[in-house]
N, C-alpha and C. Protein backbone atom coordinates (compact mmCIF):
# COMPACT_ATOMS: atom_id res chain seq x y z
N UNK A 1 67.10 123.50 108.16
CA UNK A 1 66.83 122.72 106.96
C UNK A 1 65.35 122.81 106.56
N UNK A 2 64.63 123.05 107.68
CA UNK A 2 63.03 123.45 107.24
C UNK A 2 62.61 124.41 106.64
N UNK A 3 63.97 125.55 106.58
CA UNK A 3 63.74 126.91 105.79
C UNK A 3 64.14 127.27 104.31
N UNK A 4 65.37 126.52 104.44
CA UNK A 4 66.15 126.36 103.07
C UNK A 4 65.97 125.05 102.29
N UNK A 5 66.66 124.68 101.28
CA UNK A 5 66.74 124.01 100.62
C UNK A 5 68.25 123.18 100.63
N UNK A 6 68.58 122.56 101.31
CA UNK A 6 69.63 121.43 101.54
C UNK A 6 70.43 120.66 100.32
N UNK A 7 71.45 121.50 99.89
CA UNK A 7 71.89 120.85 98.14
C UNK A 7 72.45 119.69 98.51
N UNK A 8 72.07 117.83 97.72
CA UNK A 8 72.52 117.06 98.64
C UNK A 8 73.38 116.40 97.56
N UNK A 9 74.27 117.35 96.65
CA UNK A 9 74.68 116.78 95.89
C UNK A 9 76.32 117.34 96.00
N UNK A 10 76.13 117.92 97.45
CA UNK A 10 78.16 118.86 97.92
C UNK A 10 78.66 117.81 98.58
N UNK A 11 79.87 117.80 99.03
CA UNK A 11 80.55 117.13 99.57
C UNK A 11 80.32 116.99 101.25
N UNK A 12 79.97 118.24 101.66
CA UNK A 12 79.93 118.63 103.05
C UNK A 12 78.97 119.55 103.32
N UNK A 13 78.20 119.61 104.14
CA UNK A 13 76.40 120.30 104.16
C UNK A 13 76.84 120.75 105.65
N UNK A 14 76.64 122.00 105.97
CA UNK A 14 76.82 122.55 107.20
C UNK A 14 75.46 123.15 107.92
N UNK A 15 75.28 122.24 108.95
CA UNK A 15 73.50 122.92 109.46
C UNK A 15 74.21 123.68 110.31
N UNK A 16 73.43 125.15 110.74
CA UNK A 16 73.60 125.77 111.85
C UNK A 16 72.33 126.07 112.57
N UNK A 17 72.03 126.95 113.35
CA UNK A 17 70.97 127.40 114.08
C UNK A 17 70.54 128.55 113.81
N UNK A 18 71.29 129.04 113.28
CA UNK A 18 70.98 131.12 113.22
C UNK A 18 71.28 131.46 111.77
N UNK A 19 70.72 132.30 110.96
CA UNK A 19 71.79 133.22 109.95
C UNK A 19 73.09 133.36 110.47
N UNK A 20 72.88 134.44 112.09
CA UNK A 20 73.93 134.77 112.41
C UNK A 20 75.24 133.64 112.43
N UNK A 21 74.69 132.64 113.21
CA UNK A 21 75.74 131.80 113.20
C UNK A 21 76.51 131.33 111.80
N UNK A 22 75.50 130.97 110.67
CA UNK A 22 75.93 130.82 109.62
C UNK A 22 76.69 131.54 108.92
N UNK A 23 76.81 132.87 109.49
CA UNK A 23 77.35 134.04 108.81
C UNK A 23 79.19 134.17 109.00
N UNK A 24 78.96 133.98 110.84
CA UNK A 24 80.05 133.60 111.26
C UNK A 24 80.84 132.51 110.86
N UNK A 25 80.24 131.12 110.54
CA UNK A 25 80.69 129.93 110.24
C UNK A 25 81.45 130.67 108.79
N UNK A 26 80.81 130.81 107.85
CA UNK A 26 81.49 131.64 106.57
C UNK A 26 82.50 132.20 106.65
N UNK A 27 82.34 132.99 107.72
CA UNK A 27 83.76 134.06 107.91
C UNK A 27 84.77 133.46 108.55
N UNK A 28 84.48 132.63 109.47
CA UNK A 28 85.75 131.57 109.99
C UNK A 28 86.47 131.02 108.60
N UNK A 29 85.44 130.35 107.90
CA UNK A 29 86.17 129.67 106.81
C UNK A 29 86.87 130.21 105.79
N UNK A 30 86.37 131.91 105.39
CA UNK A 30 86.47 132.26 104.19
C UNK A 30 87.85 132.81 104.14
N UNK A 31 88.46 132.79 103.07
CA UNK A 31 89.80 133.05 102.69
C UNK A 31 89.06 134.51 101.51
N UNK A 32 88.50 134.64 100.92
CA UNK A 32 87.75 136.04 100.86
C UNK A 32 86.21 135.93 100.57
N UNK A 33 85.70 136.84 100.36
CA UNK A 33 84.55 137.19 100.01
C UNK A 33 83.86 137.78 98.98
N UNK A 34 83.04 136.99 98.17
CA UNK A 34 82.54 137.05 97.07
C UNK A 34 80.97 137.21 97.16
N UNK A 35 80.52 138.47 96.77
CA UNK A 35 78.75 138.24 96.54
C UNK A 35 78.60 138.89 95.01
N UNK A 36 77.85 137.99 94.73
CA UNK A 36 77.09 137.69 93.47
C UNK A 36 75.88 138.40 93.23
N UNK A 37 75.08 138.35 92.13
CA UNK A 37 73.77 138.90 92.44
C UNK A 37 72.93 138.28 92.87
N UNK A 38 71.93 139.04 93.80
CA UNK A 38 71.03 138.05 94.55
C UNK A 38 70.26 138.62 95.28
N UNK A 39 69.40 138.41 96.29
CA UNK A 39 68.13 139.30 96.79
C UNK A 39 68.74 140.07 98.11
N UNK A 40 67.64 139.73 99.14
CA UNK A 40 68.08 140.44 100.65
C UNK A 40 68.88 139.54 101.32
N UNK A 41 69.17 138.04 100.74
CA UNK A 41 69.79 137.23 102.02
C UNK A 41 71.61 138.05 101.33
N UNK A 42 71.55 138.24 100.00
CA UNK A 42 73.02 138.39 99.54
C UNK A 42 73.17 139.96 100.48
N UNK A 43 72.25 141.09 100.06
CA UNK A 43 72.18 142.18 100.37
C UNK A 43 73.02 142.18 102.27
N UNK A 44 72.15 141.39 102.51
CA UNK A 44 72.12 141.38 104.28
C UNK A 44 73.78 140.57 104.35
N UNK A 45 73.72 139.30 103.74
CA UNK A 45 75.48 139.27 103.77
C UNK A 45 76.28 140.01 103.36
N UNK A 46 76.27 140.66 102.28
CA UNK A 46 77.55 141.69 101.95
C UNK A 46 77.55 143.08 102.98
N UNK A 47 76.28 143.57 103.36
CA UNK A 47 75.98 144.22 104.33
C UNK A 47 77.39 144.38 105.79
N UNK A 48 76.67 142.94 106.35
CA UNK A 48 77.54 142.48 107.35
C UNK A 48 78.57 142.37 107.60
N UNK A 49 79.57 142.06 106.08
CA UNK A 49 81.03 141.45 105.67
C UNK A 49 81.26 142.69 105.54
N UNK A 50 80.91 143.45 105.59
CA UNK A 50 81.89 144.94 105.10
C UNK A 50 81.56 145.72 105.95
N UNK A 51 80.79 145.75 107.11
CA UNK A 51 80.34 145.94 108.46
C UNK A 51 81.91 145.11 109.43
N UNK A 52 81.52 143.78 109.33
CA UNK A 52 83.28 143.54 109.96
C UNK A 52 84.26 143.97 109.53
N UNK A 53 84.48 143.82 108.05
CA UNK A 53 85.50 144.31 107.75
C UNK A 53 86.40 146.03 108.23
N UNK A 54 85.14 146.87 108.09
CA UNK A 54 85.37 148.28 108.79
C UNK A 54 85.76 147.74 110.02
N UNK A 55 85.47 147.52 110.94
CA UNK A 55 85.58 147.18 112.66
C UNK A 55 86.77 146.12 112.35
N UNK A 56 87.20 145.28 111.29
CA UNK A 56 88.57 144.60 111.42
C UNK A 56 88.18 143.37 111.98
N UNK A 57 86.88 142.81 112.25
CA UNK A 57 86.64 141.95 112.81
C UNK A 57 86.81 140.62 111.67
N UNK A 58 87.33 140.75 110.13
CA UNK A 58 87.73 140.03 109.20
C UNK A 58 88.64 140.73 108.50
N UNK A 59 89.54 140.04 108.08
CA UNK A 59 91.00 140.60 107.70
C UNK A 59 90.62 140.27 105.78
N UNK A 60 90.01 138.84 105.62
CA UNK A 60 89.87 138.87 104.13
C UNK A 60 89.39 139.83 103.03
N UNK A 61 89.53 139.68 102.36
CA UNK A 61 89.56 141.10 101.03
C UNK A 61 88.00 140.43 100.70
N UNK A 62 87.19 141.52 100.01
CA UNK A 62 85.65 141.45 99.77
C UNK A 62 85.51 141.79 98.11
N UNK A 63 85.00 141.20 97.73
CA UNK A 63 84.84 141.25 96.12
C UNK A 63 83.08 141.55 95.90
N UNK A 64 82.75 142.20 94.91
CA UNK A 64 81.46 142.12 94.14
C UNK A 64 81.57 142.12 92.86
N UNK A 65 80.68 141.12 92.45
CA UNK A 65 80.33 140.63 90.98
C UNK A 65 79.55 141.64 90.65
N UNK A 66 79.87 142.44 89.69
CA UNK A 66 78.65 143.55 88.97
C UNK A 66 78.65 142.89 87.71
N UNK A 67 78.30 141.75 87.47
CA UNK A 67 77.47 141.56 86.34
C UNK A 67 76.55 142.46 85.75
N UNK A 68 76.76 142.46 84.40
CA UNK A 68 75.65 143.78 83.60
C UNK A 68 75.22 144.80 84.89
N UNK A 69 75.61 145.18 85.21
CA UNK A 69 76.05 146.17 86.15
C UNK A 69 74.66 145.65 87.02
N UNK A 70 74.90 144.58 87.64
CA UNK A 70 73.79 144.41 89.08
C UNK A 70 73.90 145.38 90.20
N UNK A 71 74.96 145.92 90.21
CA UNK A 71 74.91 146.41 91.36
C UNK A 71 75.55 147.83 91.50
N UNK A 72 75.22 148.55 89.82
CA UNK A 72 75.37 150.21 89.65
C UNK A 72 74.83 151.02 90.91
N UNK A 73 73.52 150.56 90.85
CA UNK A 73 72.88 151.09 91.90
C UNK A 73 73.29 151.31 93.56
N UNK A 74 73.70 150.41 93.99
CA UNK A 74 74.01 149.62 95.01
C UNK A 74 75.47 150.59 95.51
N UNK A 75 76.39 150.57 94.78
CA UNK A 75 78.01 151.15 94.38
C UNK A 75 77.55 152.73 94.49
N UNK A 76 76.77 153.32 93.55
CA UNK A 76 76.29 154.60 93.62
C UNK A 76 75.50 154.92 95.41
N UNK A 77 75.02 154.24 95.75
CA UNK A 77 74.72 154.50 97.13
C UNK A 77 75.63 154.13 98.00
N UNK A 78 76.51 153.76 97.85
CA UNK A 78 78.09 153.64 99.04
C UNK A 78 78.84 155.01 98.68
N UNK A 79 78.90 154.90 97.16
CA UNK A 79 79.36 156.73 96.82
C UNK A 79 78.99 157.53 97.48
N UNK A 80 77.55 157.47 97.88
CA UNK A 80 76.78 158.70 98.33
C UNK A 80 76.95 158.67 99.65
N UNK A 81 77.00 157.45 100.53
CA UNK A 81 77.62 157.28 101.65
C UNK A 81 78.59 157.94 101.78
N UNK A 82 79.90 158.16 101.05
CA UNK A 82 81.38 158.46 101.60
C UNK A 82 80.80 159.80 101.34
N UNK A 83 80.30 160.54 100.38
CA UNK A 83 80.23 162.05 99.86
C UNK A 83 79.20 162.53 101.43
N UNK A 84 78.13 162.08 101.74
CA UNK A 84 77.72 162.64 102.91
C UNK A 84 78.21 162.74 104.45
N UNK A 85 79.60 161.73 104.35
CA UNK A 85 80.09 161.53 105.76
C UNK A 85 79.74 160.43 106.60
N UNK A 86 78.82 158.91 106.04
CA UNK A 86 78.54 158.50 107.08
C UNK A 86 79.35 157.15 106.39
N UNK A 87 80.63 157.38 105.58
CA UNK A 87 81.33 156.20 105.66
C UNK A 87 82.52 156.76 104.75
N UNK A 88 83.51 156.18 105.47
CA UNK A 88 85.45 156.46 104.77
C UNK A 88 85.20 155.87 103.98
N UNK A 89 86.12 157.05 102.55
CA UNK A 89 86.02 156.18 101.43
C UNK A 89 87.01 155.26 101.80
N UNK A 90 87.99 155.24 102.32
CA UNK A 90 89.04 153.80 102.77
C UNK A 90 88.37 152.76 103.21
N UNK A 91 87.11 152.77 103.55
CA UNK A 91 86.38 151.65 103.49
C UNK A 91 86.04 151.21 102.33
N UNK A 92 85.32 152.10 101.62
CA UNK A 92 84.90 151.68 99.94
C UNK A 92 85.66 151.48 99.50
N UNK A 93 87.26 152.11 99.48
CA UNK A 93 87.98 151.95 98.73
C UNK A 93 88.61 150.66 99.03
N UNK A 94 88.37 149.50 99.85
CA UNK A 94 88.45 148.40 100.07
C UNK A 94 87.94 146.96 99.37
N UNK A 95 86.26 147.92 98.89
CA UNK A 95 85.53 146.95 98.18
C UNK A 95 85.99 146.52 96.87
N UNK A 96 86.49 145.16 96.48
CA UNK A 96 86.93 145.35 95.16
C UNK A 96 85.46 145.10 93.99
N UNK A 97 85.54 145.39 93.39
CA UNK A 97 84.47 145.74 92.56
C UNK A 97 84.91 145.68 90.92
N UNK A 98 84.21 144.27 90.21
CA UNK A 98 84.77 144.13 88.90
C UNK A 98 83.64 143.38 88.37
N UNK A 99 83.52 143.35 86.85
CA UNK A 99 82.25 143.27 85.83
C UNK A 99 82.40 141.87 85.38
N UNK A 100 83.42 140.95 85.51
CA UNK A 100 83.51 139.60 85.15
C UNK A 100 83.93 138.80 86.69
N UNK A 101 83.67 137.61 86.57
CA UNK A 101 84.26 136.45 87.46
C UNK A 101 85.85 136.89 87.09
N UNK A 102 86.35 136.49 85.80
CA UNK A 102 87.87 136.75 85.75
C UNK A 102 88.37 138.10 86.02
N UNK A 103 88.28 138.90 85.91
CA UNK A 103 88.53 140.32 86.52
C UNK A 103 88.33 140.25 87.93
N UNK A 104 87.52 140.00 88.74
CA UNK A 104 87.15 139.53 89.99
C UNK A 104 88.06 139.14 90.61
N UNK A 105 88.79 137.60 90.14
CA UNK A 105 89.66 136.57 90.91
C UNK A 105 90.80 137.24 90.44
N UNK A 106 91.58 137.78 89.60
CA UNK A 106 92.70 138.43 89.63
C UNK A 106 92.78 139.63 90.53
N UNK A 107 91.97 140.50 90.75
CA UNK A 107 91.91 141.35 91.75
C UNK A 107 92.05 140.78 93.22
N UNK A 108 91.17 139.56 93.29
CA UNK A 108 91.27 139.20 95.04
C UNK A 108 92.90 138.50 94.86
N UNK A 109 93.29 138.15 93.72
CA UNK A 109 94.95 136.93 94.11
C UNK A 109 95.77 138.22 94.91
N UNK A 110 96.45 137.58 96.12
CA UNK A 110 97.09 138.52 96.72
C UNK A 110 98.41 138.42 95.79
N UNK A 111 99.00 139.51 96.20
CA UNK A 111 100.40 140.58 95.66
C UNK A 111 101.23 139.53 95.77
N UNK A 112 102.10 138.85 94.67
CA UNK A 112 103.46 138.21 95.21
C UNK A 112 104.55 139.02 95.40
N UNK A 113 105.30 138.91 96.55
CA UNK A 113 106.87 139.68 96.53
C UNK A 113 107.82 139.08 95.60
C-alpha cells in the first residue's frame, strides 16, 4: 500500500506482498483476461498471462484491447516471434485481439452448444 495507490471507493481491496503474488491472486480469480493500454506493470502482466497460458498453467482465454491501435506494435512483434521460431503461432493464435471493448467481450463469451 506504500507503493500503490489503494482505490477506497471498491467493494473489496486485496493487499498482497509481491507483484508475484498479486499476479497469482488474479489468476486464481480470473474467469479471463483482459489488458488494456498501459505501461510496464500492464506489459509485465500480459507478458506473464500468456507465459502461463503457453505452459497451461491457466486455462482462461486472454483478450487485448487495441484501442486506436495501442498495441500495433506490440502484435507485430509476437508476429515476428512466430516467423523467427521462438514462439507457436498456436500460441498467438490464442491471443484474442479486438479494436473495441464490444468486439472484445463477444470474442471472450464462450461457444454455446
Amino acid at each position: 500500500m506504500n507503493k500503490e495507490v489503494g482505490h477506497a471507493g471498491i467493494s473489496k481491496l486485496e493487499v498482497v506482498g509481491s507483484m508475484h503474488e498479486r499476479k497469482r491472486r488474479m489468476a486464481d480469480l480470473a474467469d479471463a483476461f483482459i489488458a488494456l493500454p498501459g505501461g510496464w506493470g500492464t506489459l509485465d502482466e500480459l507478458a506473464e498471462i500468456l507465459t502461463w497460458k503457453q505452459l497451461e498453467l491457466v486455462k482462461a482465454p486472454v483478450g487485448l484491447l487495441n484501442t486506436k491501435d495501442y498495441f500495433h506494435s506490440l502484435v507485430n512483434q509476437m508476429e515476428t516471434m512466430v516467423k523467427e521460431g521462438f514462439l507457436y503461432s498456436k500460441n498467438l493464435d490464442e491471443l484474442i485481439i479486438a479494436n473495441t471493448p464490444e468486439e472484445l467481450l463477444i470474442q471472450l463469451r464462450p461457444i454455446s452448444v
